[in-house]
C-alpha atoms as a PDB file:
ATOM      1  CA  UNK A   1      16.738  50.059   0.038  1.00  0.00           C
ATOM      2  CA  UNK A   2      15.778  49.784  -3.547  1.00  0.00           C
ATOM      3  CA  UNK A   3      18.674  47.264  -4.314  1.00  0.00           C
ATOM      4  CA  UNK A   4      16.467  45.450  -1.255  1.00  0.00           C
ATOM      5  CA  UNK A   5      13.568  45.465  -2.779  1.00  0.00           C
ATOM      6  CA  UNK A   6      14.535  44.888  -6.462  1.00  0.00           C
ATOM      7  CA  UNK A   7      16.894  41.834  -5.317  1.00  0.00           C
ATOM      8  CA  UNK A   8      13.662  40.175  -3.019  1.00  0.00           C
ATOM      9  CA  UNK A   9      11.275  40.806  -6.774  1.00  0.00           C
ATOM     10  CA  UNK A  10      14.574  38.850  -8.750  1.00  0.00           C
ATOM     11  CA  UNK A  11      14.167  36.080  -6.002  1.00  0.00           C
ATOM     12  CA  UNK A  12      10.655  35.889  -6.218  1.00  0.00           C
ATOM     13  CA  UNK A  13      10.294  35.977  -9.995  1.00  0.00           C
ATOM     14  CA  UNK A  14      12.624  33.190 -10.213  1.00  0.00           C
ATOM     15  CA  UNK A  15      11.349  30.912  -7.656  1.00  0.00           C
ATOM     16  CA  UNK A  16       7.868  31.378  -9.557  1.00  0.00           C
ATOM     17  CA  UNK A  17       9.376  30.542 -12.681  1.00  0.00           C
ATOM     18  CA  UNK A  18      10.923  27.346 -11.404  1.00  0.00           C
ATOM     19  CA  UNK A  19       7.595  26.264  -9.618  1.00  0.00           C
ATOM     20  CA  UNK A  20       5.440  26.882 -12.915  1.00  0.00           C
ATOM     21  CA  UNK A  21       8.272  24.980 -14.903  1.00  0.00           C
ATOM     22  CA  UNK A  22       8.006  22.335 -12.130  1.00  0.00           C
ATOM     23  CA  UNK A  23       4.361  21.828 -12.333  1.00  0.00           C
ATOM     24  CA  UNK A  24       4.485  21.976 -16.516  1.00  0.00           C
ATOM     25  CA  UNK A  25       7.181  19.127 -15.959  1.00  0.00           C
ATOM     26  CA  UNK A  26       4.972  17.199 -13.694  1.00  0.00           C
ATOM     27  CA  UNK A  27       1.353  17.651 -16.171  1.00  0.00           C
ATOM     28  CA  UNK A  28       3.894  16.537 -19.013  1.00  0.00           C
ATOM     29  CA  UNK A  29       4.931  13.647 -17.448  1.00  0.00           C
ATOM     30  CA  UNK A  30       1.258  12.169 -16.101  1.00  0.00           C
ATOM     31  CA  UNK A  31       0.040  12.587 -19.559  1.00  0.00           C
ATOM     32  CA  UNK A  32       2.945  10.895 -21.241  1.00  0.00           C
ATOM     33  CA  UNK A  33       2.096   8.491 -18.646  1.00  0.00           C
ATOM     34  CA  UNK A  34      -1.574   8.157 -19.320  1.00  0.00           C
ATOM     35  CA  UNK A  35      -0.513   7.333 -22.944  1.00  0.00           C
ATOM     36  CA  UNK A  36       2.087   5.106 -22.748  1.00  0.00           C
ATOM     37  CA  UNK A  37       0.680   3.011 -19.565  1.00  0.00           C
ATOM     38  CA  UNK A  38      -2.884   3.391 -20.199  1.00  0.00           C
ATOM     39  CA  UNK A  39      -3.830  -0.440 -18.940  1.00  0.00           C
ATOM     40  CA  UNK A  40      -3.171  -1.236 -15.581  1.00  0.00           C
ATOM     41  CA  UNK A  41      -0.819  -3.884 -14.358  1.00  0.00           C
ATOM     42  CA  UNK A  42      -2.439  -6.917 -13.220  1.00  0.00           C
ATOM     43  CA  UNK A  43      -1.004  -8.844 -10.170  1.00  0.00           C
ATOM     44  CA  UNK A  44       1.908 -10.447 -10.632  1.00  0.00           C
ATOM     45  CA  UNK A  45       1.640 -14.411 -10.750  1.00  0.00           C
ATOM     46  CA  UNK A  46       3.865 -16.711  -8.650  1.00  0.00           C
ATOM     47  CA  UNK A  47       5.272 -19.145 -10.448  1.00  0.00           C
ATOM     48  CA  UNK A  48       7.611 -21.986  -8.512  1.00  0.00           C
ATOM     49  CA  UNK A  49       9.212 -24.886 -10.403  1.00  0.00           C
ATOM     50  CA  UNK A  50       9.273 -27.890  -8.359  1.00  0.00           C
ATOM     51  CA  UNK A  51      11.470 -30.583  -8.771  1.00  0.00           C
ATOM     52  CA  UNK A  52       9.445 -34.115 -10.083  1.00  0.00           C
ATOM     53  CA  UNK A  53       9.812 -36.797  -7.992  1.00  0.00           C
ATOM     54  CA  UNK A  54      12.197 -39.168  -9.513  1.00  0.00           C
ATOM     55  CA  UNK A  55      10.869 -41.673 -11.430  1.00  0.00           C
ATOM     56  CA  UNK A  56      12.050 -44.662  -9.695  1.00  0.00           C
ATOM     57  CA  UNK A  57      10.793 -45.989  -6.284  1.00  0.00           C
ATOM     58  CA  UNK A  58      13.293 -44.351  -3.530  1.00  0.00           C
ATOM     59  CA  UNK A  59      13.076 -45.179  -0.265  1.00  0.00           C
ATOM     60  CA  UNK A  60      11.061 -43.412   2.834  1.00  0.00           C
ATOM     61  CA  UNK A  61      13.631 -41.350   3.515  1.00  0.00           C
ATOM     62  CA  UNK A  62      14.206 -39.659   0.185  1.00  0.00           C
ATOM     63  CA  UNK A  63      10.541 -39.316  -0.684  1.00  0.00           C
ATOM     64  CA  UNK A  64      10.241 -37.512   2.442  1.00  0.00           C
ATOM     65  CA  UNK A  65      13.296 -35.264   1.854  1.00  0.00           C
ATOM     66  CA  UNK A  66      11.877 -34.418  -1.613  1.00  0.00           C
ATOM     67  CA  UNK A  67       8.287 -33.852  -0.446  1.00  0.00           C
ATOM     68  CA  UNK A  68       9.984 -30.997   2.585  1.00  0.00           C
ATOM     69  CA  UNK A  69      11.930 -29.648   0.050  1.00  0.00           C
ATOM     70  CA  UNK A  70       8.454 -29.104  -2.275  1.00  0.00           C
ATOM     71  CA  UNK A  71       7.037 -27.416   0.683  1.00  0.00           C
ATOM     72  CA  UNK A  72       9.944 -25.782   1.435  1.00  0.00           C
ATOM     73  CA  UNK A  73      10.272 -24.041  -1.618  1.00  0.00           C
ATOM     74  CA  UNK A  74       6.332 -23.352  -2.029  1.00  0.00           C
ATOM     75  CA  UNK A  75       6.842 -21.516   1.529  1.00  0.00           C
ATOM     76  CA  UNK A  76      10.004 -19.545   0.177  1.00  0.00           C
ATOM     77  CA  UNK A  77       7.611 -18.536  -2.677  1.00  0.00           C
ATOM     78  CA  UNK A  78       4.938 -17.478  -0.732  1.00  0.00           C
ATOM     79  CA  UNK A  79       7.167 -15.263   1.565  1.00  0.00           C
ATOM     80  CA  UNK A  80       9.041 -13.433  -1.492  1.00  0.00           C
ATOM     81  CA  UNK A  81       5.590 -13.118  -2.782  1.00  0.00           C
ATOM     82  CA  UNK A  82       3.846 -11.377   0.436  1.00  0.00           C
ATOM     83  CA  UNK A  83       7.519  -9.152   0.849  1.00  0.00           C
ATOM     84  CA  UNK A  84       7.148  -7.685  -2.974  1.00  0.00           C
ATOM     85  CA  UNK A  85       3.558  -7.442  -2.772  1.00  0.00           C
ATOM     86  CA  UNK A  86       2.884  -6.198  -6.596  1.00  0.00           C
ATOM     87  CA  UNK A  87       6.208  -4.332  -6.307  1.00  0.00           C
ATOM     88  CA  UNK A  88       7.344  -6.878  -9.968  1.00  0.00           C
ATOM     89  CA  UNK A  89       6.047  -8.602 -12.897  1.00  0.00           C
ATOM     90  CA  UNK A  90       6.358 -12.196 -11.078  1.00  0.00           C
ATOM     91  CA  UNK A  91       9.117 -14.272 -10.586  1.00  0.00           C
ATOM     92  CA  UNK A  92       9.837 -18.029 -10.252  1.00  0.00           C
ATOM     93  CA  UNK A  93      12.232 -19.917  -7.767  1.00  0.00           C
ATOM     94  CA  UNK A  94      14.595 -22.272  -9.410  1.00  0.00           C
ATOM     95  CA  UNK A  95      16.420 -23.416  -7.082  1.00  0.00           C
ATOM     96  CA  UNK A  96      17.353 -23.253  -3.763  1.00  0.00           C
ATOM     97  CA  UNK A  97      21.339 -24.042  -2.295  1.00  0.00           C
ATOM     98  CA  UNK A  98      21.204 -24.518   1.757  1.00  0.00           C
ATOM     99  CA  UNK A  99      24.190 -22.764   2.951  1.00  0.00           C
ATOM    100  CA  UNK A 100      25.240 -24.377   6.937  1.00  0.00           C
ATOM    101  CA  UNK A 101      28.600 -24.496   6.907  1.00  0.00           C
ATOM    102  CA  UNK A 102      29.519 -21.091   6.600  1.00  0.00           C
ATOM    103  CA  UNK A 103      32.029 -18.976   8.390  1.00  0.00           C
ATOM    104  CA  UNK A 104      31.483 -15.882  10.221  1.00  0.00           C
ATOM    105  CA  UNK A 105      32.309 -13.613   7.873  1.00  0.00           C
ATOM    106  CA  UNK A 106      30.209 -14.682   5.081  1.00  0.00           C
ATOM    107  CA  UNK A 107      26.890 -14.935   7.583  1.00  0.00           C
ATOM    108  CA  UNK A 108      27.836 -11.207   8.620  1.00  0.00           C
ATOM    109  CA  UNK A 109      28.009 -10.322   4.689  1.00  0.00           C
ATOM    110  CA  UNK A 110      24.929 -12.238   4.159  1.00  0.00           C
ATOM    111  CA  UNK A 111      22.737 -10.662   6.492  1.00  0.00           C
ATOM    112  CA  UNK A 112      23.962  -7.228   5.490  1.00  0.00           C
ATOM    113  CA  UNK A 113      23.400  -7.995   1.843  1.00  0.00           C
ATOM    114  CA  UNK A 114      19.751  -9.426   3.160  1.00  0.00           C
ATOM    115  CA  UNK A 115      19.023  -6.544   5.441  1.00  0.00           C
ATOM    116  CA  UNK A 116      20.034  -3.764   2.762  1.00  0.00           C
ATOM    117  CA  UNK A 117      17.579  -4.628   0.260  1.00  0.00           C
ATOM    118  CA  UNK A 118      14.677  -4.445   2.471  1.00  0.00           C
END
């Protein structure tokens, strides 16, 4: 019985011991914190370089093309934006490669790289 009781006191010391360590490591940490990243973050800015239109006159068609794609990739921007939330320090689109001839495979690999990540 006492090898009972003195191995439940051994237990119990050492689970105390690892909890106080635990909350020392814990204090340690938010105040190394409070002096190393005393300012807060501010919101990340979304920045999104969009092509210029070329310079010459092109016809309806192209102007219109270039004009979707300009909305396209300010709506690509917005919806990284709104996923990340303040999550990084900004980013910027710089381009964007449609991809519709792909195989199976590679839309399967795709969409479990995608859905991984999120």
């Amino acid at each position: 019985m006492d090898k009972l009781v003195y191995s439940l006191s051994v237990m119990l010391v050492g689970i105390a011991i690892v909890f106080v360590g635990l909350v020392i490591l814990i204090g340690c940490i938010k105040l190394i914190s409070a002096f190393a990243g005393g300012k807060k973050k501010e919101a990340p800015t979304v920045k999104a370089d969009i092509p210029a239109a070329p310079a010459a006159p092109a016809p309806a068609a192209q102007a219109a093309e270039v004009q979707n794609d300009d909305a396209l990739i300010a709506v690509i921007t917005a919806a990284i934006s709104a996923v990340w939330e303040n999550k990084s320090s900004g980013f910027t689109v710089r381009h964007i490669k449609r991809i519709n001839n792909a195989s199976a495979w590679q839309k399967a690999g795709r969409e479990d790289q995608t859905y991984s990540r999120i």
